[in-house]
C-alpha atoms as a PDB file:
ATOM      1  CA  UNK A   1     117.383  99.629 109.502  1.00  0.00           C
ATOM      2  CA  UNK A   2     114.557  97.798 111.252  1.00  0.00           C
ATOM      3  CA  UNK A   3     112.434  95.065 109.491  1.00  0.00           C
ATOM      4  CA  UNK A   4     109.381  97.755 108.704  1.00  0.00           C
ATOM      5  CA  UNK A   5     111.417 100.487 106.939  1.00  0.00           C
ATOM      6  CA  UNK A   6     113.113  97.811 104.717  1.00  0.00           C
ATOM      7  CA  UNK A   7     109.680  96.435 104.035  1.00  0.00           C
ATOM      8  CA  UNK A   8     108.351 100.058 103.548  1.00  0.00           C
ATOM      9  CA  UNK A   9     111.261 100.250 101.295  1.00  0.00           C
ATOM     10  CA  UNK A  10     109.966  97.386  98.892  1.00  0.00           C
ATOM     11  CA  UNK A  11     106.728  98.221  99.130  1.00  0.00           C
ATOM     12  CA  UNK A  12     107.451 101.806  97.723  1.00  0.00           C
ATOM     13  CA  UNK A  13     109.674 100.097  95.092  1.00  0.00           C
ATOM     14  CA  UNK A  14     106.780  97.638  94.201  1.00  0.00           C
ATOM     15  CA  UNK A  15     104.151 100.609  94.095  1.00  0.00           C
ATOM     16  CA  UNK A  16     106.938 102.012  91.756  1.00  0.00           C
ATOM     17  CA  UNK A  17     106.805  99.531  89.733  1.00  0.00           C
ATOM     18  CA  UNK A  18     103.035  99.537  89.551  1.00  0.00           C
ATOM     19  CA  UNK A  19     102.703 103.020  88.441  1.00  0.00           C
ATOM     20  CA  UNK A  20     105.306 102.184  85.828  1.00  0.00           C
ATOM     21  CA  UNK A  21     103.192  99.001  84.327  1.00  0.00           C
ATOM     22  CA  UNK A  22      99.937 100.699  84.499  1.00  0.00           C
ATOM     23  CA  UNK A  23     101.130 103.405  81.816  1.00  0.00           C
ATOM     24  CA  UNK A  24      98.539 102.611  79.129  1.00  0.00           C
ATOM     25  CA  UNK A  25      96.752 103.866  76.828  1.00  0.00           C
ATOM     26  CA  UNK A  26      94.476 106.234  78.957  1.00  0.00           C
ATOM     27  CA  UNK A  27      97.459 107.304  80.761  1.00  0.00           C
ATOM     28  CA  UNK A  28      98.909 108.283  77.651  1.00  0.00           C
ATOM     29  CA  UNK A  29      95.827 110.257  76.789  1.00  0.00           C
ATOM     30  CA  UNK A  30      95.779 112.090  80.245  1.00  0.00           C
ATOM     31  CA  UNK A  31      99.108 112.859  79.450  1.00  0.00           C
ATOM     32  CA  UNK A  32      98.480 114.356  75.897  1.00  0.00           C
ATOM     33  CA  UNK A  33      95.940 116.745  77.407  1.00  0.00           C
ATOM     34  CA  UNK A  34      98.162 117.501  79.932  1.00  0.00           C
ATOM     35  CA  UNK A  35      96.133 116.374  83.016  1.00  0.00           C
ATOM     36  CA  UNK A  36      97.127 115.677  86.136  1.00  0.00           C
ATOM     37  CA  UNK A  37      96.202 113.485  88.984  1.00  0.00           C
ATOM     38  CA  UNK A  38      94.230 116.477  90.702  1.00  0.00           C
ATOM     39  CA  UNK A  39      92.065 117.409  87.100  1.00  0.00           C
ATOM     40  CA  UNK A  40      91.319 113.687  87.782  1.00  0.00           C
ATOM     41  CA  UNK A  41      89.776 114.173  91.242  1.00  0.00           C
ATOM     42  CA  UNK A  42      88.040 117.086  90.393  1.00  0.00           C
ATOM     43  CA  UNK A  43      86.315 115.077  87.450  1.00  0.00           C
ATOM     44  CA  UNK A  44      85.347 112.587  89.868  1.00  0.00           C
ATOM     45  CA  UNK A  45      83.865 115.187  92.235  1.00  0.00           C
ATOM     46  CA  UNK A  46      81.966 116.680  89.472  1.00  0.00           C
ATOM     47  CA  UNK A  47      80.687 113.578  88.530  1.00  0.00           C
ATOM     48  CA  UNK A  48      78.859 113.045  91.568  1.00  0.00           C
ATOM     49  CA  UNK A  49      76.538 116.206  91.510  1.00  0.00           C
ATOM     50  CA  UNK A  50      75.138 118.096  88.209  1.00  0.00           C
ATOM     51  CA  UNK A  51      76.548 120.969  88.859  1.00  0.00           C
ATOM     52  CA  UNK A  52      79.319 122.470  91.486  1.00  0.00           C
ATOM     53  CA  UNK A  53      80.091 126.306  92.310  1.00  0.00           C
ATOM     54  CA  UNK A  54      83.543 126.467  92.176  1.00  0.00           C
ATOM     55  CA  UNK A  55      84.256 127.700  95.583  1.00  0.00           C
ATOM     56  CA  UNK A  56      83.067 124.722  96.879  1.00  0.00           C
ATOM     57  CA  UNK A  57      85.263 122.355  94.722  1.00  0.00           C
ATOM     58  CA  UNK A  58      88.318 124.006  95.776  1.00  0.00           C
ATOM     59  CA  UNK A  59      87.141 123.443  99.577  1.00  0.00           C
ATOM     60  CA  UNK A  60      86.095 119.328  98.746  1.00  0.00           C
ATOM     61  CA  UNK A  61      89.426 119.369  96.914  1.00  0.00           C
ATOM     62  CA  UNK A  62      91.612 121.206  99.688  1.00  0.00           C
ATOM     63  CA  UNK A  63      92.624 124.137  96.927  1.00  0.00           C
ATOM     64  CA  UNK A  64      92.549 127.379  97.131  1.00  0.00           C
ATOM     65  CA  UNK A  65      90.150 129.151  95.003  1.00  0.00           C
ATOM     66  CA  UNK A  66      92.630 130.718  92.703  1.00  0.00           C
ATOM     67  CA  UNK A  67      94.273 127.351  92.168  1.00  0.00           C
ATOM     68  CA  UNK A  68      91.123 125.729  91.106  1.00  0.00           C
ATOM     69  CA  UNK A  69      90.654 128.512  88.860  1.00  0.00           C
ATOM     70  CA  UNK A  70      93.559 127.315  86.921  1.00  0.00           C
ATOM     71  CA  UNK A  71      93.523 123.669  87.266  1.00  0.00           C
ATOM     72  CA  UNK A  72      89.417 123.796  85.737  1.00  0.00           C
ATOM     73  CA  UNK A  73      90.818 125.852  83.331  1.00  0.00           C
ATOM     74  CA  UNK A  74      92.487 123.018  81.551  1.00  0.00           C
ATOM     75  CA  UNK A  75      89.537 120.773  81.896  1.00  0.00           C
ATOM     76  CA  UNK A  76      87.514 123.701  80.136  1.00  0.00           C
ATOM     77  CA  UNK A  77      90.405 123.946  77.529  1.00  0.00           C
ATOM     78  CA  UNK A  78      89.982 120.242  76.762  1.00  0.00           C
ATOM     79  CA  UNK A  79      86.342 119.724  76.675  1.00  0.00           C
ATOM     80  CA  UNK A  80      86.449 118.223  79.828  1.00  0.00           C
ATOM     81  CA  UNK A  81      84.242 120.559  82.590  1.00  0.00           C
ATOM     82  CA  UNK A  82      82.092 123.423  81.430  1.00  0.00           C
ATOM     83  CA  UNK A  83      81.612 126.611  82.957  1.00  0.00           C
ATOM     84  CA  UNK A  84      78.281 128.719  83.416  1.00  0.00           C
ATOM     85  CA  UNK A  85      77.555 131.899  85.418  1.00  0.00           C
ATOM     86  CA  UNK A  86      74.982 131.096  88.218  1.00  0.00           C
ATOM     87  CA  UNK A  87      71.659 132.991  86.923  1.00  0.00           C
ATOM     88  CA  UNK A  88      70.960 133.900  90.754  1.00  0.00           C
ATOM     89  CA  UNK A  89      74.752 134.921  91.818  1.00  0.00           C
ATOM     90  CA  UNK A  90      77.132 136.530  88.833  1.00  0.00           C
ATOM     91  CA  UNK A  91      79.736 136.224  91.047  1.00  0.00           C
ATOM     92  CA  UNK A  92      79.349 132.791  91.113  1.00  0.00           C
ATOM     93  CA  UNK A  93      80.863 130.475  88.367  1.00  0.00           C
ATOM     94  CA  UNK A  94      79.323 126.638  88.120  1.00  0.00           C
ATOM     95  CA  UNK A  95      80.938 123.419  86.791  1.00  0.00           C
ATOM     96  CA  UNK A  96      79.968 120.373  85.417  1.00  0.00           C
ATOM     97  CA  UNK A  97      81.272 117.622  83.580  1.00  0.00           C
ATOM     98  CA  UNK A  98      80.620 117.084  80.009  1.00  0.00           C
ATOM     99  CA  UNK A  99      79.991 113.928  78.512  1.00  0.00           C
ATOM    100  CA  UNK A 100      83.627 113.991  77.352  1.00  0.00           C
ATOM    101  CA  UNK A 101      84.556 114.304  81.000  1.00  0.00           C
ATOM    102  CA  UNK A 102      82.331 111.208  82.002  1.00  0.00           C
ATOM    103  CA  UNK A 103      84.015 109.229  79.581  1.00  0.00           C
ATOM    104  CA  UNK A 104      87.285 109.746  80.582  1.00  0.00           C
ATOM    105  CA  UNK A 105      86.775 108.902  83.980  1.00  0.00           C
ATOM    106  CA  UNK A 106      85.171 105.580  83.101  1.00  0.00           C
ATOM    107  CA  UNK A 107      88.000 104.580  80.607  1.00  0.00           C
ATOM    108  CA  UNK A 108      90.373 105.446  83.554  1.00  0.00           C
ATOM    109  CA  UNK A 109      88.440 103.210  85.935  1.00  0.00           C
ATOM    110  CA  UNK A 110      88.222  99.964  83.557  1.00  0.00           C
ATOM    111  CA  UNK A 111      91.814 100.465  82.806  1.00  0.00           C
ATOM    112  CA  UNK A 112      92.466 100.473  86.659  1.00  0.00           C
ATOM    113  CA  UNK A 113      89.840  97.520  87.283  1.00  0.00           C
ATOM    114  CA  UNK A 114      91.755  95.224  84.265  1.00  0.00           C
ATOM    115  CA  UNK A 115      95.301  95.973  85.814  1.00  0.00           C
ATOM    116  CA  UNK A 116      94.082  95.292  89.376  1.00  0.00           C
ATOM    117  CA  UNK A 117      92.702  91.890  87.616  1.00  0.00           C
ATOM    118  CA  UNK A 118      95.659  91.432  86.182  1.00  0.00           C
ATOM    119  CA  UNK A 119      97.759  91.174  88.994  1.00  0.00           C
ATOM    120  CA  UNK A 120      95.429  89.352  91.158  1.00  0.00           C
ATOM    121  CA  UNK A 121      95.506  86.261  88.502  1.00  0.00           C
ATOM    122  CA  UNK A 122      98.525  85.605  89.814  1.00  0.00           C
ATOM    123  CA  UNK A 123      97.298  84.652  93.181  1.00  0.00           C
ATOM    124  CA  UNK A 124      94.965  81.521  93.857  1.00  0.00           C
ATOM    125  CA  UNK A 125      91.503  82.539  95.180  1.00  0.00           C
ATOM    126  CA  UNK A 126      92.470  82.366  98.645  1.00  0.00           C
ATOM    127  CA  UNK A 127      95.993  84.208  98.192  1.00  0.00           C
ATOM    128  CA  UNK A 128      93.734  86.690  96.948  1.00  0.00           C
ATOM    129  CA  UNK A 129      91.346  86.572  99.477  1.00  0.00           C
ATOM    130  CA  UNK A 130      94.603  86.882 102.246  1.00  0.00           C
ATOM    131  CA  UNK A 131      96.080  89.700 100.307  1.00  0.00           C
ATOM    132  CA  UNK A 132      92.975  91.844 100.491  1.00  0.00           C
ATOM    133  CA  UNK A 133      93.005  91.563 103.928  1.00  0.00           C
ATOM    134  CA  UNK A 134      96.059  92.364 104.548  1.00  0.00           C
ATOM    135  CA  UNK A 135      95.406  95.269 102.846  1.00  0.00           C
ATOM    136  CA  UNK A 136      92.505  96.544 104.302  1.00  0.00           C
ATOM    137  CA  UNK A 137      94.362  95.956 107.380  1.00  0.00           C
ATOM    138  CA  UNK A 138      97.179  98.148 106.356  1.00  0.00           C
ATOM    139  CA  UNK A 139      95.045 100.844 105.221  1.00  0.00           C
ATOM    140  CA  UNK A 140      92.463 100.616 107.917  1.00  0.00           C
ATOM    141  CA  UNK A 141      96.065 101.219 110.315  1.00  0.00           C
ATOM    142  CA  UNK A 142      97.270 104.266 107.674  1.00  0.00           C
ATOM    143  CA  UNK A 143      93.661 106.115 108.270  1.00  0.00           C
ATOM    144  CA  UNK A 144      94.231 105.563 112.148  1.00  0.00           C
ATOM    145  CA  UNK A 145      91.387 103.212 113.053  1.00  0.00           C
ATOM    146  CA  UNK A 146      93.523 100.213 113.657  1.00  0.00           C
ATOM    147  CA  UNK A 147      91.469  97.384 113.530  1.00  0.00           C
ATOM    148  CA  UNK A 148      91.927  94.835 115.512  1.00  0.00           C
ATOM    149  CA  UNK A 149      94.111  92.372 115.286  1.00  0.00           C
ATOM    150  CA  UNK A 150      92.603  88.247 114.145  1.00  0.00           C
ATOM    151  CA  UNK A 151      92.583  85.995 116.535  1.00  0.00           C
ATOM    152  CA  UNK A 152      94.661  82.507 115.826  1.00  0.00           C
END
């Protein structure tokens, strides 16, 4: 086993262990509704534009139409998304979030932003300040643009 997959190793443990620890009270909530990590992304699309046909949120979200169908289906169900016919196209279905929708996505992202905190006041300022570059490193190397690499 080479030095990278046994590092890749604990780093999927620690991400593990993240997902684990972060399993509070909004989490709980998403779970009583019965929402998934995709009825999360398409509330976050949605809450960039007033209103989205929903052929073109299954394209942003990689889904086919039929699939996006039933996931907004569930949003409807909880008072999440509504659903209007378009008054110049009846074949043509539009969604937007509800207020309900919005609030749920903020309560997710202040629960995200406190654990993030959380485990950053562990570090000193400038372990932080190393560990976020690391990071963007890392991920600038996952998306393929490989930075490049500091000078010392």
């Amino acid at each position: 086993m080479t030095y990278t997959n046994a590092n890749a190793r604990r780093l999927l443990g620690l991400f593990e262990q993240m997902r684990a620890a972060k399993a509070g009270g909004v989490i709980a909530r998403m779970q009583a509704l019965n929402l998934s990590f995709s009825h999360i992304r398409a509330l976050h699309l949605l809450a960039t534009v007033p209103q989205l046909p929903m052929k073109e949120l299954a394209e942003k979200l990689g889904f086919t139409p039929p699939s996006v169908t039933a996931l907004t289906r569930r949003l409807v169900a909880t008072g999440m998304v509504q659903r209007q016919p378009n008054v110049h196209d009846s074949r043509v279905v539009l969604l937007s979030i509800t207020e309900a929708g919005r609030t749920l996505i903020q309560e997710i992202y202040h629960e995200q932003l406190s654990g993030m905190e959380r485990m950053l006041d562990g570090l000193t300022l400038d372990e932080q300040q190393q560990f976020l570059t690391l990071l963007e490193r890392a991920v600038s190397t996952l998306l393929g643009e490989f930075p490049p690499q500091p000078t010392y």
